[in-house]
PDB file of N, CA and C in Angstrom:
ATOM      1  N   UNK A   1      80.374 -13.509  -5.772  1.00  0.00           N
ATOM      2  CA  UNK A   1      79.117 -13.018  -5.273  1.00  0.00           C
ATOM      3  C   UNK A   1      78.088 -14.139  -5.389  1.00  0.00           C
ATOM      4  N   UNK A   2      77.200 -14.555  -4.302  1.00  0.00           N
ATOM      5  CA  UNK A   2      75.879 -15.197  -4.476  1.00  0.00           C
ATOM      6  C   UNK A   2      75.083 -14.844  -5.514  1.00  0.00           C
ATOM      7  N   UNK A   3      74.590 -15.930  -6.131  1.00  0.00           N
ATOM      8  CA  UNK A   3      73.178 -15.745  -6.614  1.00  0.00           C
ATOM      9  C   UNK A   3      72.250 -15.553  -6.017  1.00  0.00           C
ATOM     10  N   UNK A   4      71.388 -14.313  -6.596  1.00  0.00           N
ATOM     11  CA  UNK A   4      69.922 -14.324  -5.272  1.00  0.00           C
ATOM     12  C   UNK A   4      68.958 -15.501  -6.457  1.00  0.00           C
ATOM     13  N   UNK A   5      68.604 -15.979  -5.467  1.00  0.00           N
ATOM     14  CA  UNK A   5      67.702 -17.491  -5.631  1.00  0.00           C
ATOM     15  C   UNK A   5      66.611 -17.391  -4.604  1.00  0.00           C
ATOM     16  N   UNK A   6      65.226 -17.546  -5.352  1.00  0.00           N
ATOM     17  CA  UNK A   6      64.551 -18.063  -4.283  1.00  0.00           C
ATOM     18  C   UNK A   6      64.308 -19.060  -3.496  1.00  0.00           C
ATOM     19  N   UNK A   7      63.826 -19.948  -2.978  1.00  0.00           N
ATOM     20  CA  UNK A   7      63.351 -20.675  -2.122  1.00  0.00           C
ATOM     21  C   UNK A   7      63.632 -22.095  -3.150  1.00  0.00           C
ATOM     22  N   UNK A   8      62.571 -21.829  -4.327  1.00  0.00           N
ATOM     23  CA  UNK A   8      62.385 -23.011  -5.044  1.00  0.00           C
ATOM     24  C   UNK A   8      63.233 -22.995  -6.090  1.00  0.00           C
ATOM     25  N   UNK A   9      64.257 -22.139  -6.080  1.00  0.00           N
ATOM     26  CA  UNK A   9      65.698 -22.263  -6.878  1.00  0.00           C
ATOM     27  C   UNK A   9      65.855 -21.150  -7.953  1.00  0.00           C
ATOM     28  N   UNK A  10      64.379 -20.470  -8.235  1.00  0.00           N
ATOM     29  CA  UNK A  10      64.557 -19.510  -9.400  1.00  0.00           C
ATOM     30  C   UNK A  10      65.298 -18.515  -9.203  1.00  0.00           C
ATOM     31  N   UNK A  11      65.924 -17.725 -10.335  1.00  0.00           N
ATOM     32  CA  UNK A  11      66.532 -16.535  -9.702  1.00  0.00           C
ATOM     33  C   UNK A  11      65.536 -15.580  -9.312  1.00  0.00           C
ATOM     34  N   UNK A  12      65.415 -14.397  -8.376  1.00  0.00           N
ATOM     35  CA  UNK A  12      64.871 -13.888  -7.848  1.00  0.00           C
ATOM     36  C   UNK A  12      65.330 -12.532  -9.074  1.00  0.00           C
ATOM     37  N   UNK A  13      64.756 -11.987  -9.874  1.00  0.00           N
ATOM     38  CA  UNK A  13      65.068 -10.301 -10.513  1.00  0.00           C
ATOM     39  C   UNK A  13      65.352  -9.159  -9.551  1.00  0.00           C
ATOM     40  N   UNK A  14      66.416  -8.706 -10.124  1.00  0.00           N
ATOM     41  CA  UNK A  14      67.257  -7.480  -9.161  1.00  0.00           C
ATOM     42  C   UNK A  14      65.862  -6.791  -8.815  1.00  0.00           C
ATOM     43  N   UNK A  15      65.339  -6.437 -10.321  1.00  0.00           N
ATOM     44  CA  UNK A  15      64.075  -5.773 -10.253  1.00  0.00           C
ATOM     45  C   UNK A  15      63.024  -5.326  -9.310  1.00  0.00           C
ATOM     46  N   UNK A  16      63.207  -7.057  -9.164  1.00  0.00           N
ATOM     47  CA  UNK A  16      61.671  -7.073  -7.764  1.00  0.00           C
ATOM     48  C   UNK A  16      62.594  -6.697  -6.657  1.00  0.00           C
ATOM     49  N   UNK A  17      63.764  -6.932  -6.546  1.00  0.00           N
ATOM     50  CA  UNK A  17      64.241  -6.640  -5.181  1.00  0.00           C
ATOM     51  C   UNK A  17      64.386  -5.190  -5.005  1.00  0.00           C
ATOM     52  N   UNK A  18      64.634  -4.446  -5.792  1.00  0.00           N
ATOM     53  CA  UNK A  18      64.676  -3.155  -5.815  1.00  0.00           C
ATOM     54  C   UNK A  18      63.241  -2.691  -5.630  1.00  0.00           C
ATOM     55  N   UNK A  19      62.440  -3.069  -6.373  1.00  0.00           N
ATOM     56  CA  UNK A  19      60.888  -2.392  -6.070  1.00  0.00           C
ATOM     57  C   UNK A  19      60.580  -2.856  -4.595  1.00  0.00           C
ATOM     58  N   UNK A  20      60.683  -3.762  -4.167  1.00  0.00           N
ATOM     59  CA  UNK A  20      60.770  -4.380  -2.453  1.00  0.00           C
ATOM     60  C   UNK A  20      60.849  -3.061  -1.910  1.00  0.00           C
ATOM     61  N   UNK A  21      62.622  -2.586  -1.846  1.00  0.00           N
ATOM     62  CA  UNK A  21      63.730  -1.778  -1.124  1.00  0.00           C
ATOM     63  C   UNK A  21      62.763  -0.725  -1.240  1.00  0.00           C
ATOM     64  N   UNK A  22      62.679  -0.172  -2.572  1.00  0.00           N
ATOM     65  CA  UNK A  22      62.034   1.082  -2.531  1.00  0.00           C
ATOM     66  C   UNK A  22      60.432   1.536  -2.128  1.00  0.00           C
ATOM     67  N   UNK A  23      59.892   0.589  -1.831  1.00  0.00           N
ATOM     68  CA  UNK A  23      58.291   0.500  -0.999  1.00  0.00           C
ATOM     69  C   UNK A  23      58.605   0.500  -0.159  1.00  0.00           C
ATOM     70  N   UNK A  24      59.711  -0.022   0.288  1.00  0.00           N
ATOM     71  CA  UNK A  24      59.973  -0.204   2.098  1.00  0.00           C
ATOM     72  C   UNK A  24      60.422   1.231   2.461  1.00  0.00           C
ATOM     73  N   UNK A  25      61.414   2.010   1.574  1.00  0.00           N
ATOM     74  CA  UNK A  25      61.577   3.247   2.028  1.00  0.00           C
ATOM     75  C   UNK A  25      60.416   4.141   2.297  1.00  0.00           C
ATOM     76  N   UNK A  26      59.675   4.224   1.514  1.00  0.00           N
ATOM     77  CA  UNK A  26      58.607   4.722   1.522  1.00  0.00           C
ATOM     78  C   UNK A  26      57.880   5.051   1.869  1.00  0.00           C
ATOM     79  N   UNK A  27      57.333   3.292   2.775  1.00  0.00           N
ATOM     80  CA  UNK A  27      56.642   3.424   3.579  1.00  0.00           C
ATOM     81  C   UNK A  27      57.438   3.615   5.226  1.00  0.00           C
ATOM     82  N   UNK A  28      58.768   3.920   5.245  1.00  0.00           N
ATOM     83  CA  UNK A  28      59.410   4.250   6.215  1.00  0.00           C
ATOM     84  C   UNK A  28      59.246   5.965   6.593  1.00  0.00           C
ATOM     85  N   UNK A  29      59.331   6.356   5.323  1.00  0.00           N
ATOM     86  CA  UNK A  29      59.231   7.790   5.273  1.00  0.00           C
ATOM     87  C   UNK A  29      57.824   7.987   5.399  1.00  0.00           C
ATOM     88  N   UNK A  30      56.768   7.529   5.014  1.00  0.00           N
ATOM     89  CA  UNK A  30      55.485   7.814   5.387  1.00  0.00           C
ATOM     90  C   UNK A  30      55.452   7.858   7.057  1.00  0.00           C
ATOM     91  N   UNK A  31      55.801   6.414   7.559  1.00  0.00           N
ATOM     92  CA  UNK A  31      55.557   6.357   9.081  1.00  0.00           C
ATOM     93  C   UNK A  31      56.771   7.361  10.135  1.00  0.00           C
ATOM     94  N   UNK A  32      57.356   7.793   9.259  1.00  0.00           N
ATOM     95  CA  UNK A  32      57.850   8.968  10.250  1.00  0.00           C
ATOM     96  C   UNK A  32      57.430  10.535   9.941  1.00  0.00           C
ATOM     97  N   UNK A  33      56.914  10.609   8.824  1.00  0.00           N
ATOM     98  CA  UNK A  33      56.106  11.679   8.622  1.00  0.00           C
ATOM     99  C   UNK A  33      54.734  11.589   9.745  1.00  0.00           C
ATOM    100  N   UNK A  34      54.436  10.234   9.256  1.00  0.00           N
ATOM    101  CA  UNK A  34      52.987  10.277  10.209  1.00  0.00           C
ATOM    102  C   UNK A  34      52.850  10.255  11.905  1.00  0.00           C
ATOM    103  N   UNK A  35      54.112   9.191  12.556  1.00  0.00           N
ATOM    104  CA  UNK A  35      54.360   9.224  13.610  1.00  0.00           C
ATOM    105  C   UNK A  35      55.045  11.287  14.354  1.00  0.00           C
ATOM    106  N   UNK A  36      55.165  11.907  13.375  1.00  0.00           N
ATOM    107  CA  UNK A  36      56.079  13.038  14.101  1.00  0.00           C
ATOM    108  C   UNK A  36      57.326  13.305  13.978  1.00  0.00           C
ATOM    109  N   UNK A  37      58.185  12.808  13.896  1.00  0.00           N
ATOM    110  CA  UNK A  37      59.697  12.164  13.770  1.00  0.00           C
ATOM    111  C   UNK A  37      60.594  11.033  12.973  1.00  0.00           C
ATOM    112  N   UNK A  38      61.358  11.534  12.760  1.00  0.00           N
ATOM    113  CA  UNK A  38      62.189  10.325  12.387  1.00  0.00           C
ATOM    114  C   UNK A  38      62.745   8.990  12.883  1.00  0.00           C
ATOM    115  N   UNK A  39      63.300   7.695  12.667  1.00  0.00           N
ATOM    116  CA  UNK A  39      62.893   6.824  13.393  1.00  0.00           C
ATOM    117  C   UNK A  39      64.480   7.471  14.368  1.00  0.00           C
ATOM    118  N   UNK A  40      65.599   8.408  14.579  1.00  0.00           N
ATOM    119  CA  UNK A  40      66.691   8.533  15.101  1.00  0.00           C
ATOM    120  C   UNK A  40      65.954   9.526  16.527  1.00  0.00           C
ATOM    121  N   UNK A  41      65.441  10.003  15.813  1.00  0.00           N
ATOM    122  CA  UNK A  41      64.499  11.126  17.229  1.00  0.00           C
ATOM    123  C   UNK A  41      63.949  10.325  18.272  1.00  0.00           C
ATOM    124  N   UNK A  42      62.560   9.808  17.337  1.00  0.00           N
ATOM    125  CA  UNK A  42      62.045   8.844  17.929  1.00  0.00           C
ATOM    126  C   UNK A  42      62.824   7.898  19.102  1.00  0.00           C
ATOM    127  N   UNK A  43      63.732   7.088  18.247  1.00  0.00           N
ATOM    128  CA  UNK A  43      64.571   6.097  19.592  1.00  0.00           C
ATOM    129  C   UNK A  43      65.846   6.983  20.472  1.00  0.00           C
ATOM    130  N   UNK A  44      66.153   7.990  20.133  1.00  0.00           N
ATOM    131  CA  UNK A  44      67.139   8.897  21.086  1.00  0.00           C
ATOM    132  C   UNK A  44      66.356   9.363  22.067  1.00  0.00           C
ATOM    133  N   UNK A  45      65.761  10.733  21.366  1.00  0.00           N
ATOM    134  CA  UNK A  45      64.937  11.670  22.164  1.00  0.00           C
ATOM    135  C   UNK A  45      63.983  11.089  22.864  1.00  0.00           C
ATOM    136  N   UNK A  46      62.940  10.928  22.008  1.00  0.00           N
ATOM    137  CA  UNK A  46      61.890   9.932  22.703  1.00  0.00           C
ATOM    138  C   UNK A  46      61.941   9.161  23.556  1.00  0.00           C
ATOM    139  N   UNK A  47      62.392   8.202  23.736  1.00  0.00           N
ATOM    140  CA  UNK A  47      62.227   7.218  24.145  1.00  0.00           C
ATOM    141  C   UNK A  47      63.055   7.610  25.476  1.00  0.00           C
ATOM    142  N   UNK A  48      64.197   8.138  25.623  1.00  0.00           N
ATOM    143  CA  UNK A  48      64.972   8.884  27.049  1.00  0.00           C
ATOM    144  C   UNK A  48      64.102   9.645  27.270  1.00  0.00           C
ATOM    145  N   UNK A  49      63.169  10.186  26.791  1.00  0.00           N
ATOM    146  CA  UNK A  49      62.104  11.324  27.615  1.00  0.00           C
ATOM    147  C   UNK A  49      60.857  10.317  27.867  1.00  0.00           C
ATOM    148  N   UNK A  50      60.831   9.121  27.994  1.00  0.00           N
ATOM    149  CA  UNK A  50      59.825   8.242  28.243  1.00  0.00           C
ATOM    150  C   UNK A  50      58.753   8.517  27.470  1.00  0.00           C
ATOM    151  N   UNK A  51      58.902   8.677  26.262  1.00  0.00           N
ATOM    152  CA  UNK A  51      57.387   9.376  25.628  1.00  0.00           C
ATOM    153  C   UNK A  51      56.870   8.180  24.925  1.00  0.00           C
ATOM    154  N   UNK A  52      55.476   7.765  25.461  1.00  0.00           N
ATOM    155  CA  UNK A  52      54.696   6.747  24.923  1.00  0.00           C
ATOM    156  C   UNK A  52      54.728   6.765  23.683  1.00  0.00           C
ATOM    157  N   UNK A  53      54.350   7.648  22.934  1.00  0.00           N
ATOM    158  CA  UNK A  53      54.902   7.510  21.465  1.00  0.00           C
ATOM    159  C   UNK A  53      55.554   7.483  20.605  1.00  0.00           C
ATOM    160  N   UNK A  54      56.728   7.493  21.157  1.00  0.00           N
ATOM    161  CA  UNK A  54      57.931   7.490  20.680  1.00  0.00           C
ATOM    162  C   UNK A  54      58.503   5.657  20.811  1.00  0.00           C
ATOM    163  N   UNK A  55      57.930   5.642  22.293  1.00  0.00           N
ATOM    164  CA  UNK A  55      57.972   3.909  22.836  1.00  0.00           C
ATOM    165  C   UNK A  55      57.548   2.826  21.335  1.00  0.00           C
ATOM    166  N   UNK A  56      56.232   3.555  20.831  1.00  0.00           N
ATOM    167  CA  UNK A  56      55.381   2.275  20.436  1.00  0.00           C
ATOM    168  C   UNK A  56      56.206   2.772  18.701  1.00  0.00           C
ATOM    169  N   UNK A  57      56.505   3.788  18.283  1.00  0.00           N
ATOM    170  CA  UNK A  57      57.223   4.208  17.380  1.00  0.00           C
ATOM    171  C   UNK A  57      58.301   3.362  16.657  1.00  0.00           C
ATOM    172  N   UNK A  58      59.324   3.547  18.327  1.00  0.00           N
ATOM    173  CA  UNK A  58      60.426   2.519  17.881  1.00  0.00           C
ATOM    174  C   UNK A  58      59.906   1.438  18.447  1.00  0.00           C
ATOM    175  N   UNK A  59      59.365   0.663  18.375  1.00  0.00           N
ATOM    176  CA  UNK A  59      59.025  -0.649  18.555  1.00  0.00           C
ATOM    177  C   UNK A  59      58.418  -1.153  17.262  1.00  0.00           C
ATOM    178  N   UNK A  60      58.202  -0.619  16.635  1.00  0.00           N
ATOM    179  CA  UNK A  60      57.044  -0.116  14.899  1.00  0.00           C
ATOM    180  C   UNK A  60      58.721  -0.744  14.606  1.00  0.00           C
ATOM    181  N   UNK A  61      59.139   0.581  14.322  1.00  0.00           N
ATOM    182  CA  UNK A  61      60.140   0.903  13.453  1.00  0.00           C
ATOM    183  C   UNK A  61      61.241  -0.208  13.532  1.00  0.00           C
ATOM    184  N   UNK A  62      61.430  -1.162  14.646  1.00  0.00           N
ATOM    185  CA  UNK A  62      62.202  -2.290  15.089  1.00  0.00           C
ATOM    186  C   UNK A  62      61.765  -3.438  14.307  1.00  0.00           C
ATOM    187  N   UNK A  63      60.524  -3.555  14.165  1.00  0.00           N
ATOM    188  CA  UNK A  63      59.562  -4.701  13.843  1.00  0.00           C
ATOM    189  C   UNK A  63      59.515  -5.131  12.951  1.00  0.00           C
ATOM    190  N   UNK A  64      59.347  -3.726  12.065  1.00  0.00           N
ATOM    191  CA  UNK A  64      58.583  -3.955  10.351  1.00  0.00           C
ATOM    192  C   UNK A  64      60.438  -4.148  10.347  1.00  0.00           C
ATOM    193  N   UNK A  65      61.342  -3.480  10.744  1.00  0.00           N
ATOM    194  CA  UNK A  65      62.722  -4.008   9.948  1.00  0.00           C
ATOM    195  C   UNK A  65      62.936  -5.160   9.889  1.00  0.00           C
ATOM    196  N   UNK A  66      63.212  -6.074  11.024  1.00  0.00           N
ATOM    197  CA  UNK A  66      62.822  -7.723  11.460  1.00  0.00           C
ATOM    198  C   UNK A  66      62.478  -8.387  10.375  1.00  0.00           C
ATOM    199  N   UNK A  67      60.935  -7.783  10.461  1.00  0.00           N
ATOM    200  CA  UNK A  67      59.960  -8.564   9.169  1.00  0.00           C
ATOM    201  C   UNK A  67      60.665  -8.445   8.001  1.00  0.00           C
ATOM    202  N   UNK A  68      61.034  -6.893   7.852  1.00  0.00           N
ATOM    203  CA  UNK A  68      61.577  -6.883   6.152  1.00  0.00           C
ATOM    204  C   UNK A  68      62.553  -7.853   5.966  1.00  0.00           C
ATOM    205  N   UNK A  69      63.213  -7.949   6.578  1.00  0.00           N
ATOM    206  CA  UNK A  69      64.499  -8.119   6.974  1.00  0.00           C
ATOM    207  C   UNK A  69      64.671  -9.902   6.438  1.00  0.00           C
ATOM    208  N   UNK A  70      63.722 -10.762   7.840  1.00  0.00           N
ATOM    209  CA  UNK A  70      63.538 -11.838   7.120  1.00  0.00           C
ATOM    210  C   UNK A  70      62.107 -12.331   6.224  1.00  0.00           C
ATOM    211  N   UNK A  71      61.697 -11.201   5.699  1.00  0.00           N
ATOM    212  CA  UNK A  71      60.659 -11.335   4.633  1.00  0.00           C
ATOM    213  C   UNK A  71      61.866 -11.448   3.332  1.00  0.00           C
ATOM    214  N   UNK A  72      62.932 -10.862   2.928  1.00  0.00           N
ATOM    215  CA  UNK A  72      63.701 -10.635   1.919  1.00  0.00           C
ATOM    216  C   UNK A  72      64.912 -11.787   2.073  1.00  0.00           C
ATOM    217  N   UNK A  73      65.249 -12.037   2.971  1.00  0.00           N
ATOM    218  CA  UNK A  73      66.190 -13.513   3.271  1.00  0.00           C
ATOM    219  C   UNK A  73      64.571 -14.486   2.881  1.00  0.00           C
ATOM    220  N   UNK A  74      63.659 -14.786   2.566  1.00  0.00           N
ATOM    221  CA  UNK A  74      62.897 -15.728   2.297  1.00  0.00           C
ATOM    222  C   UNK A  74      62.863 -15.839   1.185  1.00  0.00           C
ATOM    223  N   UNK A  75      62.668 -14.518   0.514  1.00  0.00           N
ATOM    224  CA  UNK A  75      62.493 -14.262  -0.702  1.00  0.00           C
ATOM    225  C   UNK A  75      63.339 -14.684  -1.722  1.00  0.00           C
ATOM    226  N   UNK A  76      64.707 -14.574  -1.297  1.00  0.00           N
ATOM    227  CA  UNK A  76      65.699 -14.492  -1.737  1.00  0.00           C
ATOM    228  C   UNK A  76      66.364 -15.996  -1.423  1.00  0.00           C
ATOM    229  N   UNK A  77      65.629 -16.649  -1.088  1.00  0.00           N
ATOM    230  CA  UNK A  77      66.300 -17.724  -0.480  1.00  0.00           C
ATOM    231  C   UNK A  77      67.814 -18.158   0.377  1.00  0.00           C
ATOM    232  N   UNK A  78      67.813 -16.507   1.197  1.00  0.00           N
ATOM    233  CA  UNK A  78      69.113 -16.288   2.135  1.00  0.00           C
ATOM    234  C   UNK A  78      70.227 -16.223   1.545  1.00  0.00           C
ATOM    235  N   UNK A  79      69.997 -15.254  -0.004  1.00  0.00           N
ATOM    236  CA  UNK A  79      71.097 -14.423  -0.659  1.00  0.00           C
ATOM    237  C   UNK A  79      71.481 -12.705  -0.136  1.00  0.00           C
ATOM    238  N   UNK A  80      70.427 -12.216   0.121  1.00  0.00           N
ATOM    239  CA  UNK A  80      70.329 -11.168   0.785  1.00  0.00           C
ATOM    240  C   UNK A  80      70.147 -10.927   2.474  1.00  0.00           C
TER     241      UNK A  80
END
């Protein structure tokens, strides 16, 4: 298994990576509480029924993953 390492070589704590994961859920579950739907509705239903908000929803929901995504490969110095 890799070491998670950051950038400048330190180890990165499971810790913080877990508190990361679990804000990110969070605020996943917030924005589908707040948007109406879940992000599976949202990009099925929605988005085949052309519904503008569902459009800008999953485009949200595409984005911030991206970001997380390579916000945590940075972090981690591309252990995760």
């Amino acid at each position: 298994m890799r070491s998670r390492t950051s950038r400048s070589g330190r180890p990165v704590p499971t810790s913080v990576l877990v508190l990361i994961l679990l804000a990110s859920g969070l605020l996943i579950g917030y924005g589908a509480r707040w948007m109406g739907g879940c992000t599976s509705g949202h990009g099925l239903c929605g988005v085949s029924a052309l519904a503008v908000g569902s459009v800008v929803a999953t485009a949200t929901f595409f984005s911030t993953a991206v970001a997380t995504t390579f916000l945590l490969h940075w972090l981690t110095g591309g252990a995760v």
